[in-house]
Structures are given as structure tokens and as C-alpha cells.
C-alpha atoms as a PDB file:
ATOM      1  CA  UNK A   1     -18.358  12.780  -0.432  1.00  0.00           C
ATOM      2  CA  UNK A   2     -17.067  13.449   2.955  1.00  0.00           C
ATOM      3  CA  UNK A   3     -13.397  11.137   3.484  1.00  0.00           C
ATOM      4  CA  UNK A   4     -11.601  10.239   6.563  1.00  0.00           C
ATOM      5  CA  UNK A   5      -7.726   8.862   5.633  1.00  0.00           C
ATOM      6  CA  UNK A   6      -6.701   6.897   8.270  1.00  0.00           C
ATOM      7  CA  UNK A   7      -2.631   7.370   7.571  1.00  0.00           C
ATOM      8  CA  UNK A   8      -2.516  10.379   5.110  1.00  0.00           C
ATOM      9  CA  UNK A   9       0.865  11.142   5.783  1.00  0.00           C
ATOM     10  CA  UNK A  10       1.826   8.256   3.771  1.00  0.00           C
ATOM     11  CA  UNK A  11       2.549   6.675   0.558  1.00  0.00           C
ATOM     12  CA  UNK A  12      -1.352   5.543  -0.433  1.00  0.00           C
ATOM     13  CA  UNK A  13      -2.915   7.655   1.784  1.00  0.00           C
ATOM     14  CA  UNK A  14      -1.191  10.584   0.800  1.00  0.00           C
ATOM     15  CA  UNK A  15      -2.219   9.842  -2.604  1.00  0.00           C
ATOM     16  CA  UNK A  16      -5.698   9.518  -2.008  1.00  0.00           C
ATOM     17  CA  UNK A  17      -5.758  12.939  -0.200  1.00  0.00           C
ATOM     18  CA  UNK A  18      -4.444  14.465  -2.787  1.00  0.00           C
ATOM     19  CA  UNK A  19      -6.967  12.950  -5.522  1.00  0.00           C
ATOM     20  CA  UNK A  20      -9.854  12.935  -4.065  1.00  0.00           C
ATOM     21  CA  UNK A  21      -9.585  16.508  -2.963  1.00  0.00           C
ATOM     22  CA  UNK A  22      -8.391  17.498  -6.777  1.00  0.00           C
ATOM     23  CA  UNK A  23     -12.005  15.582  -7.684  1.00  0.00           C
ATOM     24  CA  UNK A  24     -14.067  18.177  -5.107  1.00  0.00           C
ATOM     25  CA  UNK A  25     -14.494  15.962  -2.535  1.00  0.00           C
ATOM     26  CA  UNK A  26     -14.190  17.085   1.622  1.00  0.00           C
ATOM     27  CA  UNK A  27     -11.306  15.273   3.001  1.00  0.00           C
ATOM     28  CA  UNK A  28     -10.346  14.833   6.648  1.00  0.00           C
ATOM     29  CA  UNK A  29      -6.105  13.160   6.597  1.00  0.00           C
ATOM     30  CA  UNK A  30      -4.996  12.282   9.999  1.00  0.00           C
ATOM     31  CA  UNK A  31      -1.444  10.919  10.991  1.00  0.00           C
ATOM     32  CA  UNK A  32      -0.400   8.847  13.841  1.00  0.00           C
ATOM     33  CA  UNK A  33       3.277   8.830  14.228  1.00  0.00           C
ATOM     34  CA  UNK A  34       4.332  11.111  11.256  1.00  0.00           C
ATOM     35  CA  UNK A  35       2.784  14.120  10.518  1.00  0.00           C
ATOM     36  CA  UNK A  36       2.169  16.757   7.755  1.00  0.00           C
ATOM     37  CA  UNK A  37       1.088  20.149   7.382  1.00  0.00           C
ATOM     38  CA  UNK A  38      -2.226  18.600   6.011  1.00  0.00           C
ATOM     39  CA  UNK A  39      -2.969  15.740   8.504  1.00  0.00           C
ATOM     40  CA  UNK A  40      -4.316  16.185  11.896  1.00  0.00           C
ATOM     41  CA  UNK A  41      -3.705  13.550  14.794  1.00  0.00           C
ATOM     42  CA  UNK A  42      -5.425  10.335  15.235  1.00  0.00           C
ATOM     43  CA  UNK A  43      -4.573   7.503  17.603  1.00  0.00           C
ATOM     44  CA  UNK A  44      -5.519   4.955  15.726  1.00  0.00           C
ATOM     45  CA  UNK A  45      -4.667   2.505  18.749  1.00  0.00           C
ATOM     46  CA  UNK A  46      -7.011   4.301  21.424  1.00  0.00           C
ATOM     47  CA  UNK A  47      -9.811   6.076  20.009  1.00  0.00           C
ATOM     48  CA  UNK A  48     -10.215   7.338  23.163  1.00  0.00           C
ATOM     49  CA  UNK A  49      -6.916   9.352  23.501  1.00  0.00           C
ATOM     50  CA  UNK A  50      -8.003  12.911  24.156  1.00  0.00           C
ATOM     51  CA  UNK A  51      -5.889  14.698  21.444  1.00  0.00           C
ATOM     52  CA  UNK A  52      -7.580  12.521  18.559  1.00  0.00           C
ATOM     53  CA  UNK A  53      -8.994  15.149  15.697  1.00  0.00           C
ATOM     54  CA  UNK A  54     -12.792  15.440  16.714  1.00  0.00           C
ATOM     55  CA  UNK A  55     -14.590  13.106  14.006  1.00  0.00           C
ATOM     56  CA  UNK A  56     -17.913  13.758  14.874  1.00  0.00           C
ATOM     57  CA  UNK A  57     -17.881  16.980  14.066  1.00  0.00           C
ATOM     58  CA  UNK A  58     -16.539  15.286  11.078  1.00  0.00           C
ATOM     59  CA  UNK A  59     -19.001  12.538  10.368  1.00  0.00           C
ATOM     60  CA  UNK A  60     -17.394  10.745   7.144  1.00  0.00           C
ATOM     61  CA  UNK A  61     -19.211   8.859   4.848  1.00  0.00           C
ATOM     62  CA  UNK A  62     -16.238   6.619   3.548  1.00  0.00           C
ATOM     63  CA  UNK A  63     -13.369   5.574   5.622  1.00  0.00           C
ATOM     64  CA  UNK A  64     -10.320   4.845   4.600  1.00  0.00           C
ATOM     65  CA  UNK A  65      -7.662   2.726   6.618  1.00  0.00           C
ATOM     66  CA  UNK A  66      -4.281   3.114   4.911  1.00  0.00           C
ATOM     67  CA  UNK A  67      -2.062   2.960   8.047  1.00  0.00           C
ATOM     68  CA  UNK A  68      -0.684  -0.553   9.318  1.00  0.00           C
ATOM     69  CA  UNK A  69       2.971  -1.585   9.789  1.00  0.00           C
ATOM     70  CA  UNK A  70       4.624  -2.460   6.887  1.00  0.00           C
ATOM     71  CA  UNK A  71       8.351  -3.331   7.968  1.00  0.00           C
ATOM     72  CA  UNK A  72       7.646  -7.482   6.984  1.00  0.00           C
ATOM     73  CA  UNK A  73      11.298  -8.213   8.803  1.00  0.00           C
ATOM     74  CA  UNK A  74      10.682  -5.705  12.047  1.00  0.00           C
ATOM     75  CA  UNK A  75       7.276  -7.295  11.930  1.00  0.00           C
ATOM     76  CA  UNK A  76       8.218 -11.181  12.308  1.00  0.00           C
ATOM     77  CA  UNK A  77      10.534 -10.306  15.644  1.00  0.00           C
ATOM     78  CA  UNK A  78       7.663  -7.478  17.300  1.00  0.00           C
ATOM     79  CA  UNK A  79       4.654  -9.827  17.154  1.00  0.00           C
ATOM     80  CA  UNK A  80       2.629  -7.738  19.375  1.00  0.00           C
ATOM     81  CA  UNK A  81       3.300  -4.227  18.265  1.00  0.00           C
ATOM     82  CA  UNK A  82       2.609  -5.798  14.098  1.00  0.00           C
ATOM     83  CA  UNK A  83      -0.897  -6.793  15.575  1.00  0.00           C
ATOM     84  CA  UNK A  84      -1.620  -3.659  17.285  1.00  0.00           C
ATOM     85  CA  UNK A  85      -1.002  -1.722  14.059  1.00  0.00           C
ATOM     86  CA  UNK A  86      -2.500  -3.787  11.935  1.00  0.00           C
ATOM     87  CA  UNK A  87      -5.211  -5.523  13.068  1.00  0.00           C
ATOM     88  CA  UNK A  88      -6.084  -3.590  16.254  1.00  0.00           C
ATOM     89  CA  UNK A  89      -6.245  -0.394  14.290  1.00  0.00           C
ATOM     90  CA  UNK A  90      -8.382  -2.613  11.879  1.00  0.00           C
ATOM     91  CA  UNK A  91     -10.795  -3.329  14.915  1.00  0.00           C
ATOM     92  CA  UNK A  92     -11.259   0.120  15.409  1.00  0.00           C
ATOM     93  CA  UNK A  93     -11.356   1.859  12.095  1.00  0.00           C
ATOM     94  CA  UNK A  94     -14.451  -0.999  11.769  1.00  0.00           C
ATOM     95  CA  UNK A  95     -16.137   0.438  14.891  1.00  0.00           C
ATOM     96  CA  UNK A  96     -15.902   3.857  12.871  1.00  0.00           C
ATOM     97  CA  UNK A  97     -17.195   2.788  10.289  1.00  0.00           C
ATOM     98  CA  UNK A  98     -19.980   1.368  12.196  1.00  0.00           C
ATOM     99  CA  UNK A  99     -20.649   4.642  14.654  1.00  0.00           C
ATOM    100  CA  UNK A 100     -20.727   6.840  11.347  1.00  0.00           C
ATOM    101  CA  UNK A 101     -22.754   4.431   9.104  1.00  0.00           C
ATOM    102  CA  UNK A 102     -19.726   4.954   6.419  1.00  0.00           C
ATOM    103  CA  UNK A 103     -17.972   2.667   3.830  1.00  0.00           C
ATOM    104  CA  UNK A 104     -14.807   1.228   4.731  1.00  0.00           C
ATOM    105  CA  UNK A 105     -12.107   0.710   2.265  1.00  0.00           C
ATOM    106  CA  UNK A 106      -8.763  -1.299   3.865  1.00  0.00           C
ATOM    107  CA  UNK A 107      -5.778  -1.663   2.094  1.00  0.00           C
ATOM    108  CA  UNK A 108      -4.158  -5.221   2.246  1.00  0.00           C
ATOM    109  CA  UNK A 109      -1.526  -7.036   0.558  1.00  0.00           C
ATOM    110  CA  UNK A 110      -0.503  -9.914  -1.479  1.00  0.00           C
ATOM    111  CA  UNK A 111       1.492 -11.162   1.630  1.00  0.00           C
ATOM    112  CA  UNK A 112      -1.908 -13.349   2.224  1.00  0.00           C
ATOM    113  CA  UNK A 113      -0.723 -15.941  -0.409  1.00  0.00           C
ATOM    114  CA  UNK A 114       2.553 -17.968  -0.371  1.00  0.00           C
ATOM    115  CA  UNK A 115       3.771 -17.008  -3.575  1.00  0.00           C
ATOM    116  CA  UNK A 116       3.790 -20.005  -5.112  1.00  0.00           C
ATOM    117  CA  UNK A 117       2.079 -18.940  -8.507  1.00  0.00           C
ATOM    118  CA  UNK A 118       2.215 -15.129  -8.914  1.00  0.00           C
ATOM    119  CA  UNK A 119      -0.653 -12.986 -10.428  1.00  0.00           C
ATOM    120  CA  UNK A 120      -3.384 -14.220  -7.862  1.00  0.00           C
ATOM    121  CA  UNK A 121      -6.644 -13.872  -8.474  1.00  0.00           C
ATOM    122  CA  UNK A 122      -9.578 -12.171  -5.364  1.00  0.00           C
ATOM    123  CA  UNK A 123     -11.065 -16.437  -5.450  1.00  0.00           C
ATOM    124  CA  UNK A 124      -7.702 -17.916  -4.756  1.00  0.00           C
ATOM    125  CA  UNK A 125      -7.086 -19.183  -1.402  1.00  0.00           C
ATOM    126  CA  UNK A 126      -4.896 -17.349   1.363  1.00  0.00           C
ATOM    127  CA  UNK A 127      -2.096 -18.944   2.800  1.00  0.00           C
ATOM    128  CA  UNK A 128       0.111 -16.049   4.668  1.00  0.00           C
ATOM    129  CA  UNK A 129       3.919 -17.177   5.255  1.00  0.00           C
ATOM    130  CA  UNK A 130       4.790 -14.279   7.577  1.00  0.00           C
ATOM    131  CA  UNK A 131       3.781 -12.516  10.703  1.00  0.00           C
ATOM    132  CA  UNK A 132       3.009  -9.271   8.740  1.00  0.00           C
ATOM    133  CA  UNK A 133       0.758 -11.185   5.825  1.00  0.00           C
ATOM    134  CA  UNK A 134      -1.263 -12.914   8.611  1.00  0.00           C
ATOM    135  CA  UNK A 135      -1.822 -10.258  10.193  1.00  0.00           C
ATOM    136  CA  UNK A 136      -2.909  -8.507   7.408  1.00  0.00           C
ATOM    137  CA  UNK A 137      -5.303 -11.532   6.879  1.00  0.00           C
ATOM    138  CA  UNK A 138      -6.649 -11.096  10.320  1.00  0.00           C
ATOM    139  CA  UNK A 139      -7.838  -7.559   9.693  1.00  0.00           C
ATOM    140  CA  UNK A 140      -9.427  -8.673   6.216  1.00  0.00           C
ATOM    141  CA  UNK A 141     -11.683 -11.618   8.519  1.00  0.00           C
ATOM    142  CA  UNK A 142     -12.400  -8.996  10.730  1.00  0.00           C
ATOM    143  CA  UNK A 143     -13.801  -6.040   7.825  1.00  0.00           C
ATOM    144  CA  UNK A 144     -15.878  -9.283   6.464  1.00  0.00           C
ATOM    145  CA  UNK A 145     -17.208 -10.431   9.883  1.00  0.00           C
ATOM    146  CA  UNK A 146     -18.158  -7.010  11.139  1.00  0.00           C
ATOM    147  CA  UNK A 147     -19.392  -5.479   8.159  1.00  0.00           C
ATOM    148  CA  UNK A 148     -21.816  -5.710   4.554  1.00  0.00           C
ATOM    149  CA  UNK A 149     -20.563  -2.098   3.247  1.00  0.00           C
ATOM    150  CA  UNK A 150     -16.968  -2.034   2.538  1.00  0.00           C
ATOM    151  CA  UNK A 151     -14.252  -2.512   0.120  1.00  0.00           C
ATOM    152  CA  UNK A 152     -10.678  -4.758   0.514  1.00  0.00           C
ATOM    153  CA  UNK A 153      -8.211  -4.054  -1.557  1.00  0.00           C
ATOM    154  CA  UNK A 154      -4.600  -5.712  -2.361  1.00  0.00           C
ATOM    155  CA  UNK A 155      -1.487  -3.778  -3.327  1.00  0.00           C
ATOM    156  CA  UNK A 156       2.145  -5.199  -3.734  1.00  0.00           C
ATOM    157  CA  UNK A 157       5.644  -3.056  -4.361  1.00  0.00           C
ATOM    158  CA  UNK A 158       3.731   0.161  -3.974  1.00  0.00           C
ATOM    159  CA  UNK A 159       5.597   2.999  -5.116  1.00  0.00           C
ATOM    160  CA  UNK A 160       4.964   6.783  -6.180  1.00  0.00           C
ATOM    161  CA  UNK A 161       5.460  10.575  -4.912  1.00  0.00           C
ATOM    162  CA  UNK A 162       5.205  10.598  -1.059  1.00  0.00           C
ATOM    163  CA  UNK A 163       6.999  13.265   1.293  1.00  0.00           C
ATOM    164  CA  UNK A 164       9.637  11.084   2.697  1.00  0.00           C
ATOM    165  CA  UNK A 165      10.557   8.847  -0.312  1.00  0.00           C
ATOM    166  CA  UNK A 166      10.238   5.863   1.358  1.00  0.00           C
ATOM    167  CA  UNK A 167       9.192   3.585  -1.039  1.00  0.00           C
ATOM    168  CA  UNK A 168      12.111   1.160  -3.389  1.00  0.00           C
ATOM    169  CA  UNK A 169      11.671   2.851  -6.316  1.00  0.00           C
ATOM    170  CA  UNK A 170      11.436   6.800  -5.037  1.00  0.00           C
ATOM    171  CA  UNK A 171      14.262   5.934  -2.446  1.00  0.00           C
ATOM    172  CA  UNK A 172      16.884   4.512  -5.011  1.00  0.00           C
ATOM    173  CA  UNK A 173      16.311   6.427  -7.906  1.00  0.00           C
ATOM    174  CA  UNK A 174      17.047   9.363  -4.844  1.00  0.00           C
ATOM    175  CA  UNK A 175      20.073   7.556  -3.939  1.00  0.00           C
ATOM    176  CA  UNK A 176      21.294   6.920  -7.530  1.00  0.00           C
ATOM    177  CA  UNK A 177      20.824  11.319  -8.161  1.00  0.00           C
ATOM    178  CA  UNK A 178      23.882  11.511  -5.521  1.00  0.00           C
ATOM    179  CA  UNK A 179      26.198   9.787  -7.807  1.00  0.00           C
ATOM    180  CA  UNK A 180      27.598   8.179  -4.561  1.00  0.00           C
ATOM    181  CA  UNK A 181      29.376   4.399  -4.328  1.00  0.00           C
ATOM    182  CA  UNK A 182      26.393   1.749  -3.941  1.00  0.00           C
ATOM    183  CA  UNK A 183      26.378  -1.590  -4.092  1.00  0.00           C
ATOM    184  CA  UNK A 184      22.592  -3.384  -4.061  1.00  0.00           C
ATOM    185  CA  UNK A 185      22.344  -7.395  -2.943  1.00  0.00           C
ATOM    186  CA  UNK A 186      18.948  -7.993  -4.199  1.00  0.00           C
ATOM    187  CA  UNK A 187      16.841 -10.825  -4.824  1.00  0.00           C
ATOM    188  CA  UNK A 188      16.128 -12.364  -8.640  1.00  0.00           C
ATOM    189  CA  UNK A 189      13.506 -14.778  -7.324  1.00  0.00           C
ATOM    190  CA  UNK A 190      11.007 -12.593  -5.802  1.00  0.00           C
ATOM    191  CA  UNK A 191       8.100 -11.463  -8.070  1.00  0.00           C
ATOM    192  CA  UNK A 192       5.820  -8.702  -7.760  1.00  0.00           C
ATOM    193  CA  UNK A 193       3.144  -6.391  -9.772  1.00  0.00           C
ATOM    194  CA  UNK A 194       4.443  -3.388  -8.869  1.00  0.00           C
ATOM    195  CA  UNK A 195       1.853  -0.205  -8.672  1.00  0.00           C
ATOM    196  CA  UNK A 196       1.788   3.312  -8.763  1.00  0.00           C
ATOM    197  CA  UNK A 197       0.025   5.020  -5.648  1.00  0.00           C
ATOM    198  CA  UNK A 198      -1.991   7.287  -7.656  1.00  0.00           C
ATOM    199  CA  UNK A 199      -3.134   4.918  -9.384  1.00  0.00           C
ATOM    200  CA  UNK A 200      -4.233   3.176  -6.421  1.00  0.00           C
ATOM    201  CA  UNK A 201      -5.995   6.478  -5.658  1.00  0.00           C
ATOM    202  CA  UNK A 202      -7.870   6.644  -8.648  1.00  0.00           C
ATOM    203  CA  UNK A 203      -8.890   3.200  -8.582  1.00  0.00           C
ATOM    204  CA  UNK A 204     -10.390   3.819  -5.187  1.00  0.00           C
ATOM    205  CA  UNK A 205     -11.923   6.583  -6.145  1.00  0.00           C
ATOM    206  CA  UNK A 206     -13.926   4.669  -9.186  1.00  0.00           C
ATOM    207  CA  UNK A 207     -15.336   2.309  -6.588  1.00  0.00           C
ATOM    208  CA  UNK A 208     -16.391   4.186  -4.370  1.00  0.00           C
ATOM    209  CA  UNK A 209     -18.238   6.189  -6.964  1.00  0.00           C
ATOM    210  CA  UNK A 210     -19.677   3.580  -8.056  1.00  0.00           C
ATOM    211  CA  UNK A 211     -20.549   2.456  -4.888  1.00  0.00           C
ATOM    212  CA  UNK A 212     -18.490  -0.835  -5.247  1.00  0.00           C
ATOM    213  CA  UNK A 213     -18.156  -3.749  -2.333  1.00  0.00           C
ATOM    214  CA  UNK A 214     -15.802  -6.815  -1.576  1.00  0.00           C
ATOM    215  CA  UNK A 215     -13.026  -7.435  -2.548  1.00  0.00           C
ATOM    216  CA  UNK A 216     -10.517  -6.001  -5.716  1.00  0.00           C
ATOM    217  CA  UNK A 217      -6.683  -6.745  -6.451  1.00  0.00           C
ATOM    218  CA  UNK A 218      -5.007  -3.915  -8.024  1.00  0.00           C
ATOM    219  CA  UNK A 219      -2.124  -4.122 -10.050  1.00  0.00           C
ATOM    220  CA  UNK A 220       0.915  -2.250 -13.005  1.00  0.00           C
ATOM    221  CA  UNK A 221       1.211  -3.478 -15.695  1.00  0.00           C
ATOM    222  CA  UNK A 222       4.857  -5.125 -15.366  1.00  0.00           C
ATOM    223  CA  UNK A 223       6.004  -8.275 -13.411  1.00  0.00           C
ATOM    224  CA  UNK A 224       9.583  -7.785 -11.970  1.00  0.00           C
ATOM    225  CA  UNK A 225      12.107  -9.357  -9.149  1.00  0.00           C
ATOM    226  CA  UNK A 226      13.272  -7.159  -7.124  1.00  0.00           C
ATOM    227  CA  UNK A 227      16.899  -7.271  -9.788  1.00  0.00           C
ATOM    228  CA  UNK A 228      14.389  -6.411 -12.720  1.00  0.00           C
ATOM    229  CA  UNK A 229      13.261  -3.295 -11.101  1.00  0.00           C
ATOM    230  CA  UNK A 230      16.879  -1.861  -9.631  1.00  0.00           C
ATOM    231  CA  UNK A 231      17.534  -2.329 -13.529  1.00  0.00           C
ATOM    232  CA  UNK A 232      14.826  -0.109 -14.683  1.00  0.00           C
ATOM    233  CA  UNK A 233      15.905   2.766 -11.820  1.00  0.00           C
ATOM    234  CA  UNK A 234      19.456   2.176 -12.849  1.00  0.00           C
ATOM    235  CA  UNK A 235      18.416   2.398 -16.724  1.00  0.00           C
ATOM    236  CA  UNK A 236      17.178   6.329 -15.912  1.00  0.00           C
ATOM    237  CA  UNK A 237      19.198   7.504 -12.783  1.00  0.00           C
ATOM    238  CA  UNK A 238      22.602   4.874 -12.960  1.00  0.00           C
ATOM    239  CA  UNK A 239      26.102   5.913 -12.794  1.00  0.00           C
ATOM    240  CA  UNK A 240      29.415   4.034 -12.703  1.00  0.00           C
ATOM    241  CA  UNK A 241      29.428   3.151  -9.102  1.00  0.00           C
ATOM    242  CA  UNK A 242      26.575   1.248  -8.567  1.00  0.00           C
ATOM    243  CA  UNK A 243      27.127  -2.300  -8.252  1.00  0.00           C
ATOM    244  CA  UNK A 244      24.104  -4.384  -8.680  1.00  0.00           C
ATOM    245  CA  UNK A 245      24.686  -8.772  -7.137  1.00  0.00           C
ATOM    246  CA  UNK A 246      21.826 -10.862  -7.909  1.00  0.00           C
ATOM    247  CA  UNK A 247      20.928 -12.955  -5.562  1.00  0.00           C
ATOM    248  CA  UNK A 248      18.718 -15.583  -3.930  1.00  0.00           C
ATOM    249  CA  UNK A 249      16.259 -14.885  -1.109  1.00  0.00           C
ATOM    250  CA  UNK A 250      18.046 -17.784   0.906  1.00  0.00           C
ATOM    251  CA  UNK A 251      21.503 -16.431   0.361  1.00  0.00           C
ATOM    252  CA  UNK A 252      19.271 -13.066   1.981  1.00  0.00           C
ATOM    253  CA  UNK A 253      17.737 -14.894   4.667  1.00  0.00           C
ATOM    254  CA  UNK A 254      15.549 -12.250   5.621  1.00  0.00           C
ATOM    255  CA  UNK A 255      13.517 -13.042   9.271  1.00  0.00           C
ATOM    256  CA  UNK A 256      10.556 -13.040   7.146  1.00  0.00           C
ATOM    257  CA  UNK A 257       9.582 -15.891   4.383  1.00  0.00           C
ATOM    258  CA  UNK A 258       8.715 -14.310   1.085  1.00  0.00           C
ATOM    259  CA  UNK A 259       5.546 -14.702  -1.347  1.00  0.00           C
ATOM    260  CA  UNK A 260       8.335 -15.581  -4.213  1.00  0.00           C
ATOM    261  CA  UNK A 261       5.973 -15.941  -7.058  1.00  0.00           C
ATOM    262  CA  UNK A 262       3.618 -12.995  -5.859  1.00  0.00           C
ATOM    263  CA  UNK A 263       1.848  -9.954  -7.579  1.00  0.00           C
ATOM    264  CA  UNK A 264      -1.728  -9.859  -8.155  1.00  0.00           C
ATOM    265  CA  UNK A 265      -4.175 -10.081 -11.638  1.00  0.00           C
ATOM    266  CA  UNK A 266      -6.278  -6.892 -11.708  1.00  0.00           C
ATOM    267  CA  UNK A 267      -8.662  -8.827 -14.377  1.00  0.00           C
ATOM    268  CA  UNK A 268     -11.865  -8.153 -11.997  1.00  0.00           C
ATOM    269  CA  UNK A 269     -11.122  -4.305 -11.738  1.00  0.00           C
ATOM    270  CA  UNK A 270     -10.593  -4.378 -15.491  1.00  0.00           C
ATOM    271  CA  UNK A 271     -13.569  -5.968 -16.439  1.00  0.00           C
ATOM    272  CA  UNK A 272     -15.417  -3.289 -14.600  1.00  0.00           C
ATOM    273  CA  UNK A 273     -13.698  -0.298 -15.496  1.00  0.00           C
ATOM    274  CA  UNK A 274     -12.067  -1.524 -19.040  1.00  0.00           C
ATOM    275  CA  UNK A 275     -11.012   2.468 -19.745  1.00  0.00           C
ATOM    276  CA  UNK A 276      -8.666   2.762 -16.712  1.00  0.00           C
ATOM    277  CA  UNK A 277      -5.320   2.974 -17.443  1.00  0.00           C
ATOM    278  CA  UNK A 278      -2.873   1.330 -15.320  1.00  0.00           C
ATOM    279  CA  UNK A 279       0.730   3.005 -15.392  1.00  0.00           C
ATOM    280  CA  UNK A 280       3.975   1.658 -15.641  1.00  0.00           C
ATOM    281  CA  UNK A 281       7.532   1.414 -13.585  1.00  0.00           C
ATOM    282  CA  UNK A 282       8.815   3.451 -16.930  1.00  0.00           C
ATOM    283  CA  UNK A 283       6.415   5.664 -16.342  1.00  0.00           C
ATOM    284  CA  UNK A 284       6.906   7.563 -13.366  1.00  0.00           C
ATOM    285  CA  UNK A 285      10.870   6.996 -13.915  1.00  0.00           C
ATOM    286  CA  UNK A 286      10.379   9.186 -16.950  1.00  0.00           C
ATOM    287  CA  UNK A 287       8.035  11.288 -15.038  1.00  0.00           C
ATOM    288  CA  UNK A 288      11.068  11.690 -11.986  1.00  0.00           C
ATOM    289  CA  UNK A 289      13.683  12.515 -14.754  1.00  0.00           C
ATOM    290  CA  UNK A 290      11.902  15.026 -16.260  1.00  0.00           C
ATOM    291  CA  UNK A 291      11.157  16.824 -13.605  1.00  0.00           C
ATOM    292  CA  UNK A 292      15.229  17.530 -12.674  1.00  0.00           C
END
């Protein structure tokens, strides 16, 4: 199966590349603002820009769109530039899908609901509270108006190995290793599924050999606020200096409103693949420790 990773230098797509390559398939990563010695450049903005990595010499048969702007706050004050990454390069990555006859997979979000339940299910209805999670709704209209052979599917709290560590969990459990003074003002009423970006890649991976369409959530197997999960990092990597103050999104007020009661039920992916094994938060923090 040939593969084009729109956004391999990140966290998911990184992950895929990795995967799918270890399971003999061809794989073509590209990067747009951040590169890596295994990504080549694509403007995902203007397929037309004259250093973009030559995909028809290419000619993928699945597409995957992993790169979008995920900074909610940044987001909610640079309207224009969120819907440029996200649902512009949605546009396009559908018009490549459509010049190469390929599957596309895009990676959403549970930012399309208003967190007002938690463990959403693919029927429930959308109701985006932020620039970012409309925007991410946008491009999911867009993959369903434009095209019959592709697959959506919603992450939340993704975190894993990825070069630059950007993620919560791989950043703090970094920060925690210094044994420096930290102090963490985090919310107790915002709920997630959090989810492990291989596993992410080896969900995809399942669909697409089984030649899957529509729509999936995928999800861990815990539900944590953002306090529950610093407690978990802290529980393998703490020290004495790190100072952990619950608090409320409002007493946070963040540009962006919050999905409070988010995270997603995997129960349709489950169903269909009842031997995959979703990891766990304790997991790959057992995984990180064992590995210094």
C-alpha cells in the first residue's frame, strides 16, 4: 500500500510513518513547517508551490491528512490563519485524494461537541464551542461532501513518542526528569479519553486494511481531568518541588471555551476489531521510566 502523510513530522503522523513502514508498506512523510530527516516538503496551503515533493511520481493510494493547527487558544484570536490550516489544507488534501483516486483518512477531534456528556458516540450531534473545533467540523463537511472513499477519525489528549515532545504527557514527564521548581494550575473539570499515538497508528492501519469508510472515534482506556493525569506523570517522574493547584476552567479563562465533559466511546471500533488492545496513560509512563 503506497501512503502519503500529510504532517509526518508530528505526533500522529509520525506514528503512522513509523508503523506502517514497520508493516512493509511504501510511505511518502512530508512536513510543512517542521521538518525531519524522513519527511520531505509539502505546502499543504498551495499545492502549487514549486518546491512541493513531486507526488505524481508518487501516486498514493491512501492519504493521510494529519497536519492542522492545534493551538485551541492561538486559534480563537488568528481566525484566518486556524482556517487556512485546517480546513484549507482539508480542501486540498481532498483534491488529492481525488487526482490520485486514493482513500483519505483525516484526523479530527472531539472539539466538535460541547462537552456536555463525555464519551460521545460517531451518531451524536456536533455542536463545536471554539474556533479550532469548528473548524475542524468544517473540514469533516467538506471530506463528506466531496468524497464516498474515506475515513474520519476523532482523537482527544493525544500523547506518545514524537521528536519534539510536544504533547502534555511527553512534555511534563520531560520537565519533571529535571528535578527543577514547577508549579502546574490545571483544570479538575475538563475530561478527556486520552490516547496513545501508536495506537492511533495501528488503528488506522486495521481500517484501512480492511478497507473501512466513515466515520470512527478512537479512544484509551482511562477518563481523566487534566489534575488526574499531572497525577499519574507525577506518580512515575515527581519530586518535591512540584506544586500541583487544582483548579476551575473559569478561574483559567482560557480565550477558548472547553468541551468539559469530552472524550470519545471507541464502542464502534471495538465491535469491529474486538482483539485490539487499547493502551493506557500507565502504560507508556512505565514504558518512559524504563527506558532511563
Amino acid at each position: 500500500m503506497k501512503t502519503l502523510i500529510l504532517g509526518a513530522s508530528g505526533l500522529v503522523g509520525g506514528n503512522c510513518m513509523r508503523y506502517f513502514t514497520s508493516q512493509g508498506w511504501t510511505c511518502l512523510g512530508t512536513h510543512f513547517s517542521f521538518e525531519t530527516a524522513d519527511t520531505v516538503f509539502y505546502n499543504t496551503l498551495d499545492p502549487s508551490d514549486p518546491h512541493n515533493a513531486d507526488l505524481d511520481a508518487f501516486q498514493p493510494d491512501v492519504i493521510i491528512h494529519c497536519g492542522a493547527l492545534t493551538w485551541v487558544d492561538y486559534c480563537e484570536e488568528h481566525v484566518d490563519e486556524s482556517y487556512q490550516k485546517t480546513v484549507v489544507s482539508t480542501h486540498n488534501a481532498t483534491k488529492l485524494a481525488e487526482r490520485y483516486k486514493a482513500k483519505l483518512v483525516y484526523l479530527s477531534t472531539d472539539y466538535v461537541f460541547d462537552g456536555t456528556r463525555g464519551f460521545y458516540m460517531e451518531e451524536d450531534d456536533t455542536f463545536p464551542l471554539s474556533v479550532y473545533g469548528k473548524h475542524k467540523l468544517k473540514a469533516e463537511d467538506h471530506v463528506r461532501e466531496h468524497l464516498t472513499n474515506f475515513l474520519i477519525c476523532r482523537i482527544t489528549n493525544v500523547y506518545g513518542d514524537e521528536i519534539r515532545g510536544k504533547n502534555f504527557i511527553a512534555r511534563l514527564s520531560e520537565n519533571m526528569r529535571k528535578k527543577e521548581p514547577m508549579e502546574l494550575r490545571l483544570p479538575f473539570d475538563q475530561y478527556a479519553t486520552p490516547v496513545n499515538a501508536f495506537d492511533v497508528a495501528r488503528a488506522i492501519y486495521l481500517l484501512l486494511s480492511e478497507d473501512k469508510k466513515g466515520l470512527y472515534h478512537f479512544a484509551g482506556t482511562d477518563y481523566l481531568n487534566r489534575v488526574q493525569l499531572a497525577q499519574r506523570v507525577i506518580t512515575y517522574f515527581g519530586h518535591e518541588q512540584v506544586s500541583l493547584i487544582p483548579v476551575t476552567t473559569k478561574q483559567l479563562a482560557p480565550p477558548a471555551r472547553r468541551p468539559l465533559l469530552g472524550g470519545m466511546s471507541a464502542q464502534l471500533f471495538n465491535e469491529e476489531f474486538p482483539h485490539f488492545r487499547w493502551s493506557n496513560v500507565d502504560d507508556y509512563l512505565q514504558e518512559q521510566k524504563d527506558k532511563k
